[in-house]
Protein backbone atom coordinates (compact mmCIF):
# COMPACT_ATOMS: atom_id res chain seq x y z
CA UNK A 1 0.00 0.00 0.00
CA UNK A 2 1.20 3.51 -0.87
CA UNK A 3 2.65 5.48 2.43
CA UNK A 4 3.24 8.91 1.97
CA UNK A 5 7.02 10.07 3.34
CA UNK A 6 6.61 13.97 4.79
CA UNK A 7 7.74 16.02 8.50
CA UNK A 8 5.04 17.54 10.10
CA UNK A 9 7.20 20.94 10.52
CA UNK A 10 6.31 23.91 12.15
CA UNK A 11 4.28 25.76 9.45
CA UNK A 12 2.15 22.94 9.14
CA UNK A 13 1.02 22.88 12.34
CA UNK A 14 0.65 26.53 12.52
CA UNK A 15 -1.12 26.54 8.96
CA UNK A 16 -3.24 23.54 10.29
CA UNK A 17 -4.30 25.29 13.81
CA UNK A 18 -5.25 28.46 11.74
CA UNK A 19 -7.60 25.96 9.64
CA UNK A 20 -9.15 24.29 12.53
CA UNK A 21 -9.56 27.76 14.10
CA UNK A 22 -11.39 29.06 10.99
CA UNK A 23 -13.82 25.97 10.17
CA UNK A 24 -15.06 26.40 14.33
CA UNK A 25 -15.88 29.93 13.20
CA UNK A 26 -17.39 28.96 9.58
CA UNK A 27 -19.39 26.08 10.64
CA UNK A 28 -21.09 27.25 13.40
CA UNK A 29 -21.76 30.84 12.39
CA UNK A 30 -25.74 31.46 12.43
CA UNK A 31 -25.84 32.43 8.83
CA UNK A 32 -29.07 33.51 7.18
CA UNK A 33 -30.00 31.30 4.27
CA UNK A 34 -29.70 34.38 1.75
CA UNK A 35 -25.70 34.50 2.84
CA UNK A 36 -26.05 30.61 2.96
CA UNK A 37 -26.88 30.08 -0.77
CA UNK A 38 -24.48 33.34 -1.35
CA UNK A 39 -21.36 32.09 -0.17
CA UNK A 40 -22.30 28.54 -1.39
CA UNK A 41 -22.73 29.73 -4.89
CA UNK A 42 -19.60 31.77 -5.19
CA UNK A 43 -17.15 29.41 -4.07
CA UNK A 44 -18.75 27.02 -6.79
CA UNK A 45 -18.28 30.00 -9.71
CA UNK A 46 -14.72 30.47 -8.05
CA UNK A 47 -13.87 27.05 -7.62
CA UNK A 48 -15.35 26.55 -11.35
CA UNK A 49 -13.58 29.21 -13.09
CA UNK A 50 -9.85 29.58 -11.38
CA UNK A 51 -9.68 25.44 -11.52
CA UNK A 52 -10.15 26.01 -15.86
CA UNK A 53 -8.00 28.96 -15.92
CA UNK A 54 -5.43 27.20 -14.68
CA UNK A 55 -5.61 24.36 -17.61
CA UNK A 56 -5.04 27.31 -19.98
CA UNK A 57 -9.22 28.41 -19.91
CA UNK A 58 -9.38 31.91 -21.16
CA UNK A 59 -12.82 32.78 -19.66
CA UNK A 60 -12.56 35.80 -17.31
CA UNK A 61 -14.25 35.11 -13.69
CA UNK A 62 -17.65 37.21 -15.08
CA UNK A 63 -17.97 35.22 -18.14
CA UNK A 64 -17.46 31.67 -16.57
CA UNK A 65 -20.15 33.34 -14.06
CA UNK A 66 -22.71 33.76 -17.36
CA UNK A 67 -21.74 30.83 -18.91
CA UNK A 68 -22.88 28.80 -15.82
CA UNK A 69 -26.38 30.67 -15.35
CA UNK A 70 -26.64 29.86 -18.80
CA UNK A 71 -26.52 33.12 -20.25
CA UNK A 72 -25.27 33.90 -23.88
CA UNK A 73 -21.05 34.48 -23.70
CA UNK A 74 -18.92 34.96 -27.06
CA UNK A 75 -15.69 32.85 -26.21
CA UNK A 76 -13.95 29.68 -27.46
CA UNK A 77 -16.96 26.44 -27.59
CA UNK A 78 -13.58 24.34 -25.59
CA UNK A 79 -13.70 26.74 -22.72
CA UNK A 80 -16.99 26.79 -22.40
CA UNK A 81 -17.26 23.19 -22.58
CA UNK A 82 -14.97 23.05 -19.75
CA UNK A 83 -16.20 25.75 -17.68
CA UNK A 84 -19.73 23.72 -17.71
CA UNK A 85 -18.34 19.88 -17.08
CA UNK A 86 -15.85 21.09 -13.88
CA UNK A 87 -18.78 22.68 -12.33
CA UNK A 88 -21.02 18.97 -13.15
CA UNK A 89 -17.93 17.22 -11.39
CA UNK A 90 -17.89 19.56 -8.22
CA UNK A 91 -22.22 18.84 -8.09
CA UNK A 92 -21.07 14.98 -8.83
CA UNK A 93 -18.72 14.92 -5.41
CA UNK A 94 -21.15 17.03 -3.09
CA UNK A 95 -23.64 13.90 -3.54
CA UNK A 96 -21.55 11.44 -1.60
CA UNK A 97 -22.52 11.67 2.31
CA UNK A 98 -20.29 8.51 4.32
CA UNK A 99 -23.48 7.06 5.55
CA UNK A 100 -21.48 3.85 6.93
CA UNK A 101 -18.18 2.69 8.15
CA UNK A 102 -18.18 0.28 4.73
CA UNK A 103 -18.34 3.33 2.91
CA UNK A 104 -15.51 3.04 -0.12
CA UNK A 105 -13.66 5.88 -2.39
CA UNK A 106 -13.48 3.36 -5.57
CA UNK A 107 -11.71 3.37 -9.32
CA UNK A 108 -15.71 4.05 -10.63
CA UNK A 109 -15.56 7.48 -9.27
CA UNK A 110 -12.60 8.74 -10.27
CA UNK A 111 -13.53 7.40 -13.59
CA UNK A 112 -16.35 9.06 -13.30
CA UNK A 113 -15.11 12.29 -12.38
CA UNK A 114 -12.54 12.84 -15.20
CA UNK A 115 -15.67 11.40 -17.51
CA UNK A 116 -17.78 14.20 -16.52
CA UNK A 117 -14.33 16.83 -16.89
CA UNK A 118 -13.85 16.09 -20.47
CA UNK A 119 -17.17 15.47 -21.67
CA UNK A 120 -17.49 16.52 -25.21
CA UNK A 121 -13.92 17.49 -25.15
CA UNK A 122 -11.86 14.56 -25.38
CA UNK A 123 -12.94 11.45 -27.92
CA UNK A 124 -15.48 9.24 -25.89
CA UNK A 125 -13.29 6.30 -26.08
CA UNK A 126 -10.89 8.37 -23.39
CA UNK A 127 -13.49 9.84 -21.79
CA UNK A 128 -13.09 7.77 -18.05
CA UNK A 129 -10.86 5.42 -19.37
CA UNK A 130 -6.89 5.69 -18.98
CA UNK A 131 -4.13 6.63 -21.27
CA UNK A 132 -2.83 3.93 -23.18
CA UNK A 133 0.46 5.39 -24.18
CA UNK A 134 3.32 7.30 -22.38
CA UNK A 135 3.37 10.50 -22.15
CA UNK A 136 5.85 13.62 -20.99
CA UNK A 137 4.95 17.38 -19.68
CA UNK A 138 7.24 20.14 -20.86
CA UNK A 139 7.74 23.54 -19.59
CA UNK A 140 5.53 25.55 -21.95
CA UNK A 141 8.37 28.34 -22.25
CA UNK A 142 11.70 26.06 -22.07
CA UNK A 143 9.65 22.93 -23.97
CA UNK A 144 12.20 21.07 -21.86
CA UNK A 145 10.67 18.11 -20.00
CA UNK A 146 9.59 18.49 -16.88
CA UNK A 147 8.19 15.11 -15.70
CA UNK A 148 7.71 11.59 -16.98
CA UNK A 149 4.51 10.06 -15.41
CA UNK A 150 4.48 6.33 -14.81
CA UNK A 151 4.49 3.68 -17.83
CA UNK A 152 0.74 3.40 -19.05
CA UNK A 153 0.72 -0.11 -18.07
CA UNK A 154 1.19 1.10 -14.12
CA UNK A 155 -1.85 3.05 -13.70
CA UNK A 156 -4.58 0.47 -12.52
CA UNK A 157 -1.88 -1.11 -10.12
CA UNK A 158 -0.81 2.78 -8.67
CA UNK A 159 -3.98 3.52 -8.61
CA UNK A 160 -5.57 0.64 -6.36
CA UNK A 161 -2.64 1.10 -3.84
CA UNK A 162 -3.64 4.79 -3.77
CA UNK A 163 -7.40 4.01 -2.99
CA UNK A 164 -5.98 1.50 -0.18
CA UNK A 165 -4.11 4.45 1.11
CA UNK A 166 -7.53 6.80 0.71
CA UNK A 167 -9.77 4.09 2.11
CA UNK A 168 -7.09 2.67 5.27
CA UNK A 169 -8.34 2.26 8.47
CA UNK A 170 -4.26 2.49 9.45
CA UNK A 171 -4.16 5.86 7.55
CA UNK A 172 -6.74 7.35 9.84
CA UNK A 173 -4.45 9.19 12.16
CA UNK A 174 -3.41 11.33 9.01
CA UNK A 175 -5.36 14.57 9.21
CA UNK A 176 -7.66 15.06 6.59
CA UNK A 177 -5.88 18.21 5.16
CA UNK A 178 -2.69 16.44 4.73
CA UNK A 179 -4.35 13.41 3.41
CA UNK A 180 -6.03 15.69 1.05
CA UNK A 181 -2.82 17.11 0.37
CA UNK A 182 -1.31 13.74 -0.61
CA UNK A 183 -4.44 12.62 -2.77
CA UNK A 184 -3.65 15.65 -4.73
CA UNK A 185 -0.20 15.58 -5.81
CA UNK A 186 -0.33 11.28 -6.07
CA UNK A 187 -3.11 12.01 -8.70
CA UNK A 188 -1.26 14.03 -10.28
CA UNK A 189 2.24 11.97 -10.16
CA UNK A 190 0.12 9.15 -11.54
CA UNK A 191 -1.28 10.95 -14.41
CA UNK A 192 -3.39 8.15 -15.40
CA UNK A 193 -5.65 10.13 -18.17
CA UNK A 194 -4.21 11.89 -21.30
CA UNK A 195 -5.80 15.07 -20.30
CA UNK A 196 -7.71 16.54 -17.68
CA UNK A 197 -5.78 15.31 -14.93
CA UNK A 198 -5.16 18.13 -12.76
CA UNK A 199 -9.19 18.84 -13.07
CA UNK A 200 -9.46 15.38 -11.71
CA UNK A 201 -6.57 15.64 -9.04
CA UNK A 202 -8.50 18.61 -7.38
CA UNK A 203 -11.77 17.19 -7.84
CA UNK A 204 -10.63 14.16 -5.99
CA UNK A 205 -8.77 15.97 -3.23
CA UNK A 206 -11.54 18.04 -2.24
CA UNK A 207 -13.85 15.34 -2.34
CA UNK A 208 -11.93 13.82 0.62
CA UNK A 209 -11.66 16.90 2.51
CA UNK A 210 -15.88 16.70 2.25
CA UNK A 211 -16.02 12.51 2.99
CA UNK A 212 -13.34 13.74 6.48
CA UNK A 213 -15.61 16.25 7.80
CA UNK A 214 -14.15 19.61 6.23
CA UNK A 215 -16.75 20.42 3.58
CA UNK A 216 -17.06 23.74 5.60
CA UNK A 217 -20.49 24.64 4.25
CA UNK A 218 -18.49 23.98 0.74
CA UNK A 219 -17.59 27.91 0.68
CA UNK A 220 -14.13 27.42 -0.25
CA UNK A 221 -12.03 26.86 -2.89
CA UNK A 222 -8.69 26.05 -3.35
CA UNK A 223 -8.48 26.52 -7.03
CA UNK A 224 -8.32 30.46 -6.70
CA UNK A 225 -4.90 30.13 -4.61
CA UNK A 226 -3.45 27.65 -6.77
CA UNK A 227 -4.52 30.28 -9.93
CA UNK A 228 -3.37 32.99 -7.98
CA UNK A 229 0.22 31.67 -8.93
CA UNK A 230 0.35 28.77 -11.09
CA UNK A 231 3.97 28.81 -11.54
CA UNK A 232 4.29 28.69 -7.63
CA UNK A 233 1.75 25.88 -7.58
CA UNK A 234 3.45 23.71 -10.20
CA UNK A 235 6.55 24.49 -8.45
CA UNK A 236 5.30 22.88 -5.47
CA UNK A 237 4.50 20.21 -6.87
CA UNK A 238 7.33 19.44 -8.64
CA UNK A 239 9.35 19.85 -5.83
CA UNK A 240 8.13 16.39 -4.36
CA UNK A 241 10.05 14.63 -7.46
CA UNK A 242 13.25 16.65 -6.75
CA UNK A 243 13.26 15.83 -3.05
CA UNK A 244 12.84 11.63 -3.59
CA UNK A 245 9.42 11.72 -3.05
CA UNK A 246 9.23 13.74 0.25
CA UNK A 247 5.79 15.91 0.48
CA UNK A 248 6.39 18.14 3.28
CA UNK A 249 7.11 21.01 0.74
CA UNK A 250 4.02 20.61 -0.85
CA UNK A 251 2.44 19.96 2.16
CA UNK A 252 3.54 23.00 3.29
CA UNK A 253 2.31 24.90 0.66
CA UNK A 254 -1.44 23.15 0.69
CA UNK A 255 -1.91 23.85 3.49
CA UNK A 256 -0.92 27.53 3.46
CA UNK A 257 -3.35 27.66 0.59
CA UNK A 258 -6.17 26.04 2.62
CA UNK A 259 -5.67 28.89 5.85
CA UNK A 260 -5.69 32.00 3.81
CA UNK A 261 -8.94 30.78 2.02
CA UNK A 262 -10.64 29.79 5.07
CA UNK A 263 -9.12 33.13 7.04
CA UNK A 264 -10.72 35.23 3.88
CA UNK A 265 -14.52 33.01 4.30
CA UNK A 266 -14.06 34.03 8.39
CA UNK A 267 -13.66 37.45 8.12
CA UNK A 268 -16.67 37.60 5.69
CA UNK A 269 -18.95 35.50 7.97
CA UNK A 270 -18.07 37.63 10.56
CA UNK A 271 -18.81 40.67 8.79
CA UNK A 272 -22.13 39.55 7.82
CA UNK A 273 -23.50 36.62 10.70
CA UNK A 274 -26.32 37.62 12.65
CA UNK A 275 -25.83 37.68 16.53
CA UNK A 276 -25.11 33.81 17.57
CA UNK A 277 -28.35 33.95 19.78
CA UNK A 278 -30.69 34.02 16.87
CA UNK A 279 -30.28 30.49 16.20
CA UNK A 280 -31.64 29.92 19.76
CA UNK A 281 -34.68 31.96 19.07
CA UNK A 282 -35.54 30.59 16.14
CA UNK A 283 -35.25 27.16 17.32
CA UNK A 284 -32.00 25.94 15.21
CA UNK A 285 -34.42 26.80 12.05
CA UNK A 286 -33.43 28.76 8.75
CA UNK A 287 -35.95 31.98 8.67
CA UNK A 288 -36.31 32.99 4.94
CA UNK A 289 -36.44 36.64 5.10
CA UNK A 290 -36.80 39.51 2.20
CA UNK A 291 -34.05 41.84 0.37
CA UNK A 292 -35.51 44.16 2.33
CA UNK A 293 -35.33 42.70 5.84
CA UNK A 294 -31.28 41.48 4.82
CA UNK A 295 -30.67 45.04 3.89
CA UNK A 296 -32.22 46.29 7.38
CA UNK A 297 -30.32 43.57 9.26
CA UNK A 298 -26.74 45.10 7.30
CA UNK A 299 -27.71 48.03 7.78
CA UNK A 300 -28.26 47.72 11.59
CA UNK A 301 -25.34 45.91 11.91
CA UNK A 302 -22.63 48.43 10.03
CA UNK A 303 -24.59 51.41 12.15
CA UNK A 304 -25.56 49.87 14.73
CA UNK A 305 -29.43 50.84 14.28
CA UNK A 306 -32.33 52.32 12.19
CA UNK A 307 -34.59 55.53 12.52
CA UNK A 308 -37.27 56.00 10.63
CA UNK A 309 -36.01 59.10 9.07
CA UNK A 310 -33.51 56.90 7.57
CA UNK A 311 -36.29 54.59 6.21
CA UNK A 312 -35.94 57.05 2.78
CA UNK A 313 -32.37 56.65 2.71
CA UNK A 314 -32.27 53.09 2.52
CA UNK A 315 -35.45 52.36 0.50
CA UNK A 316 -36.26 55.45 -1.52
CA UNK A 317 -39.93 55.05 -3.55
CA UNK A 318 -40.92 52.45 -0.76
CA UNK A 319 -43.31 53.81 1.90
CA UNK A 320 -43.05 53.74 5.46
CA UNK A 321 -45.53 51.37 6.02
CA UNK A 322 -44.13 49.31 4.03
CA UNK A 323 -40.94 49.59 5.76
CA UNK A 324 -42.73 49.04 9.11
CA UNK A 325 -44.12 46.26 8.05
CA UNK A 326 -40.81 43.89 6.97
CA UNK A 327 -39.24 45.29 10.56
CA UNK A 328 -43.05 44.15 12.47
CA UNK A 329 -41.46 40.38 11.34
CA UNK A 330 -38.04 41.00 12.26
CA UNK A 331 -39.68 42.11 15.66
CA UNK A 332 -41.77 39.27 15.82
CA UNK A 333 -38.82 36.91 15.28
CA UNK A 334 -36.79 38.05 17.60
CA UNK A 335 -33.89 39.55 15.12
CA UNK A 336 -34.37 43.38 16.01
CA UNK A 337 -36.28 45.21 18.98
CA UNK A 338 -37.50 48.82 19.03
CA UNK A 339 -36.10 51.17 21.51
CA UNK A 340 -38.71 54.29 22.21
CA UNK A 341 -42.03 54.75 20.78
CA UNK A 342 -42.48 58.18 18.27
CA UNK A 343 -40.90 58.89 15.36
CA UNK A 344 -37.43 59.08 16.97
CA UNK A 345 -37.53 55.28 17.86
CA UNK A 346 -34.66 53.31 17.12
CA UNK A 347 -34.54 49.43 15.96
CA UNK A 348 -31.55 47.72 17.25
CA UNK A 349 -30.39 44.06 17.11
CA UNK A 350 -31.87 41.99 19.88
């Protein structure tokens, strides 16, 4: 079975403690399900878009955006293509829940995975199935060779000893971000498709961190710190092969990518999470409230309350009444209270 060689050094730990530290804040922030389905859907577009641009996709972050809602974008039918079968992969690994110890990471999905990444892209005969032939990368500005993936005929065997290292009972005191981290560049080492592969390789790696726990309301992604300097990230990688095989440099760097994402989603939620005892008062249940009532609640919060003269200000054309009426349900819910009774009455969070 494959064992991973790496030193848990000292920026690991401190990379992995800022992690931790961020998915305590993350997951149990008392979002409201407007910022819920927010955060949700722009990690996807991220996620989406900077894992395609850095395969060479030369859709800019608004157009992948369009090109997912399905609207009309004038660009290459390839990058579309692409843009359209990475987000299909990421819905394919949000499915899988670990709904029993028996539960199994197998060949089928990663299959699967790079099936639904090329789709339309690569002949259907390689679509899922792997290369046949050997293959080299080369620097794309020296065109000198930079790695030699294993013969063709070592795939299926590298690949079964890497699902016995994914799906180890013995591997369990490996913590999921490193494990993650290994999945990642071991997918990539491998190489096993003629194209597509790193798609597949992050596809795969954050699929574990979801089956270990750290799906953290899925409002990350990786892929825009790995775009954010793709020489840096292929350096990284490569650096495993130039060091016999020893990951801690990569490691390093995975995880330093993982802890200024999640330290980015914190501050946000922070920004924007309603006071932690509204969960209590609404009995642990979502509360599906207006633009309107989210614009009061922001607007409360970055003040610190609302007048009614101000009612103009933030709504102009809408009537007081009307006005009155969204804060009566914040009221009623417990989200806001009025201080005072006339005109000069302030609402303030509860």
């Amino acid at each position: 079975m494959y064992s991973p060689k790496f030193t848990i050094t000292n920026k690991i730990l401190k990379n992995i403690g800022i992690i931790e530290a961020c998915k305590e804040v993350i997951d149990h922030a008392p979002l409201l399900p407007y910022y819920e389905k927010q955060f949700r859907d722009e990690a996807l577009v991220r996620t989406v878009h900077y894992g395609t641009h850095l395969e060479g996709n030369e859709l800019n972050l608004t157009q992948a955006e369009k090109a997912l809602l399905g609207q009309p974008v004038v660009a290459r039918e390839r990058d579309l293509q692409e843009v359209i079968n990475y987000r299909r992969a990421m819905e394919y690994i949000s499915e899988f829940r670990i709904q029993n110890s028996e539960f199994r990471v197998n060949e089928g999905m990663i299959k699967k995975i790079h099936k639904i990444t090329v789709d339309k892209i690569l002949a259907e005969d390689k679509c899922g199935e792997y290369r046949t032939s050997q293959v080299v990368l080369k620097n794309s500005f020296t065109g000198e060779v930079s790695f030699r993936p294993p013969m063709a005929l070592a795939i299926p065997y590298q690949i079964k000893d890497l699902l016995a290292f994914i799906n180890s009972k013995t591997q369990q005191d490996i913590h999921a971000i490193l494990k993650s981290g290994v999945v990642h560049y071991e997918l990539v080492r491998i190489h096993p498709f003629v194209d597509g592969n790193g798609r597949v390789a992050r596809a795969l790696s954050t699929l574990i961190l979801f089956l270990e726990g750290y799906d953290i309301r899925k409002f990350f992604s990786l892929e825009e710190y790995f775009d954010s300097d793709a020489s840096r990230y292929y350096s990284a990688l490569q650096t495993v092969e130039k060091k016999n095989g020893d990951l801690t440099f990569w490691l390093e760097y995975f995880t330093e990518g993982l802890a200024i994402e999640l330290s980015k989603i914190k501050e946000r939620v922070e920004k924007i999470s309603v006071d932690g005892k509204l969960r209590q008062k609404l009995g642990g249940k979502p509360l599906m409230l207006t633009d309107r009532q989210l614009k009061i609640i922001e607007y409360i919060q970055k003040t610190g309350y609302l007048q009614n003269r101000t009612f103009e200000l933030l709504f102009p054309m809408v009537s007081d009444d009307t006005i009155l009426n969204e804060l009566k349900v914040l009221v009623e819910n417990g989200i806001v209270k009025k201080q005072g009774v006339t005109k000069g009455a302030k609402y303030v969070m509860v």
